[in-house]
Protein backbone atom coordinates (compact mmCIF):
# COMPACT_ATOMS: atom_id res chain seq x y z
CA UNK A 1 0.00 0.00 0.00
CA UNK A 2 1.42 3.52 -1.39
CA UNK A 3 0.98 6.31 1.07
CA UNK A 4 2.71 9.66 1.62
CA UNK A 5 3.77 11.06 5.27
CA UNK A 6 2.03 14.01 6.09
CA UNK A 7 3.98 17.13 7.38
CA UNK A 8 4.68 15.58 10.69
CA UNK A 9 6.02 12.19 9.10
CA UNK A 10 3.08 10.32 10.10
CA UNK A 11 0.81 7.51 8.40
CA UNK A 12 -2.16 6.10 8.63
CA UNK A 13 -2.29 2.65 9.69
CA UNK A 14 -4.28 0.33 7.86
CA UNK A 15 -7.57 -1.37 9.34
CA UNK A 16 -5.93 -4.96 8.51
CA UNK A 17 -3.17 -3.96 10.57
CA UNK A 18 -2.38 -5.84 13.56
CA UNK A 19 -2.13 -2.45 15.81
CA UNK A 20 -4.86 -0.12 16.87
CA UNK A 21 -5.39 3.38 18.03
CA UNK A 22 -3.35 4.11 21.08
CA UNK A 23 -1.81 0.80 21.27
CA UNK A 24 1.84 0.41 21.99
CA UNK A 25 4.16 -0.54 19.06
CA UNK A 26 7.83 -1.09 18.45
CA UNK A 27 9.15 0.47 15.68
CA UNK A 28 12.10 -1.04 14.24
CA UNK A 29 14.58 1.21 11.15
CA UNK A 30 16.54 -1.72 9.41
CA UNK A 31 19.79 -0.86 7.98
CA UNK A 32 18.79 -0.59 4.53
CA UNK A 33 15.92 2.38 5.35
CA UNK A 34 12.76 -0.28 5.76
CA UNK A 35 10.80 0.46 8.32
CA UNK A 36 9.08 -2.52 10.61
CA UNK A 37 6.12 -1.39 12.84
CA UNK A 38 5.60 -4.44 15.20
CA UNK A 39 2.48 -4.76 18.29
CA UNK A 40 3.68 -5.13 21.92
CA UNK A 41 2.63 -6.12 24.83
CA UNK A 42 3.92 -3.58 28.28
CA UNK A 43 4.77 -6.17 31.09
CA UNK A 44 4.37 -4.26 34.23
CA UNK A 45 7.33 -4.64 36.30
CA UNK A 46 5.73 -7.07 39.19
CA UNK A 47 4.19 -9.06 36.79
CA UNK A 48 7.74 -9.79 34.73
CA UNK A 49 8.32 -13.16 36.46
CA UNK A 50 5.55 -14.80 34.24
CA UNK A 51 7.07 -14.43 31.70
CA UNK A 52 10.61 -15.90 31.80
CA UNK A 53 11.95 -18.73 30.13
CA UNK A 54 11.75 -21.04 33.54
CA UNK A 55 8.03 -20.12 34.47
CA UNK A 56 6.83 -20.61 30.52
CA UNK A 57 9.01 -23.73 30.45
CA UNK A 58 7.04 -24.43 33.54
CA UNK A 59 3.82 -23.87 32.35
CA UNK A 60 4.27 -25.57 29.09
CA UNK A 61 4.78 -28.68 30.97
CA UNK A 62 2.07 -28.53 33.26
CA UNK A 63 -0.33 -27.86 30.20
CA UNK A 64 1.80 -31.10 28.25
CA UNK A 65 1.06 -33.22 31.38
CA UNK A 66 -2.64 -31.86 31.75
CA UNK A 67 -3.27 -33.12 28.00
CA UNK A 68 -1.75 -36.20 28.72
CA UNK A 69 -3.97 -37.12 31.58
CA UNK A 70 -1.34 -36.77 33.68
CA UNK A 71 -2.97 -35.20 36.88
CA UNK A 72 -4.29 -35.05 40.25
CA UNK A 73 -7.42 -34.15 42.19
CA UNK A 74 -7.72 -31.40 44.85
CA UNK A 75 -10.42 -30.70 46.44
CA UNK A 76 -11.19 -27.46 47.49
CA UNK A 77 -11.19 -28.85 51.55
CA UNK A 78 -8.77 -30.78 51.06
CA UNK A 79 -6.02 -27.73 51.22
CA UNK A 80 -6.07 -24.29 53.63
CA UNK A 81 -4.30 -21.46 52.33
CA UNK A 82 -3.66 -19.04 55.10
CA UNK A 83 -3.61 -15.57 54.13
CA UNK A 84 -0.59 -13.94 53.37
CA UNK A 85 0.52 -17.40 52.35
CA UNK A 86 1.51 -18.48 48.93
CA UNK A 87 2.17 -22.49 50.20
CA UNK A 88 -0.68 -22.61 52.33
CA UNK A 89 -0.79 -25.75 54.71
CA UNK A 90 -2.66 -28.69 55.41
CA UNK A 91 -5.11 -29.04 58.08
């Protein structure tokens, strides 16, 4: 698609395009001049330890074993998570 920048070097974006109105985007200037306008996601800063390598890794897993009928039952007495505790204990 052929567009021109207006005077403040802007563009409009597309409707097929992946990125909406006041949604944060990286862009990206590749050596040769291109241009690569890519959707992100802002992590907030206590929520970054989702998403490292170990705690996908982790996850994946868990969802591998879940599919493979690999699982336990818990029930909801069974368990009693004090507060302020991320272990709980049993009773």
């Amino acid at each position: 698609m052929l567009q021109m920048a207006d005077s403040r070097r802007r563009f409009v974006m597309p409707k097929e395009a992946a990125i909406g109105a006041n949604e944060p985007a990286d862009v990206e200037v590749l050596p040769d001049g291109r241009v690569v306008i890519s959707p992100v996601r802002v992590i907030p800063v206590h929520e970054s330890w989702a998403v490292t390598h170990e705690s996908l890794a982790q996850t994946a897993a868990a969802l591998k074993d879940y599919k493979a009928g690999r699982t336990i039952g818990v029930k909801a007495l069974d368990v009693k998570i004090t507060a302020g505790s991320a272990k709980g204990g049993r009773k």
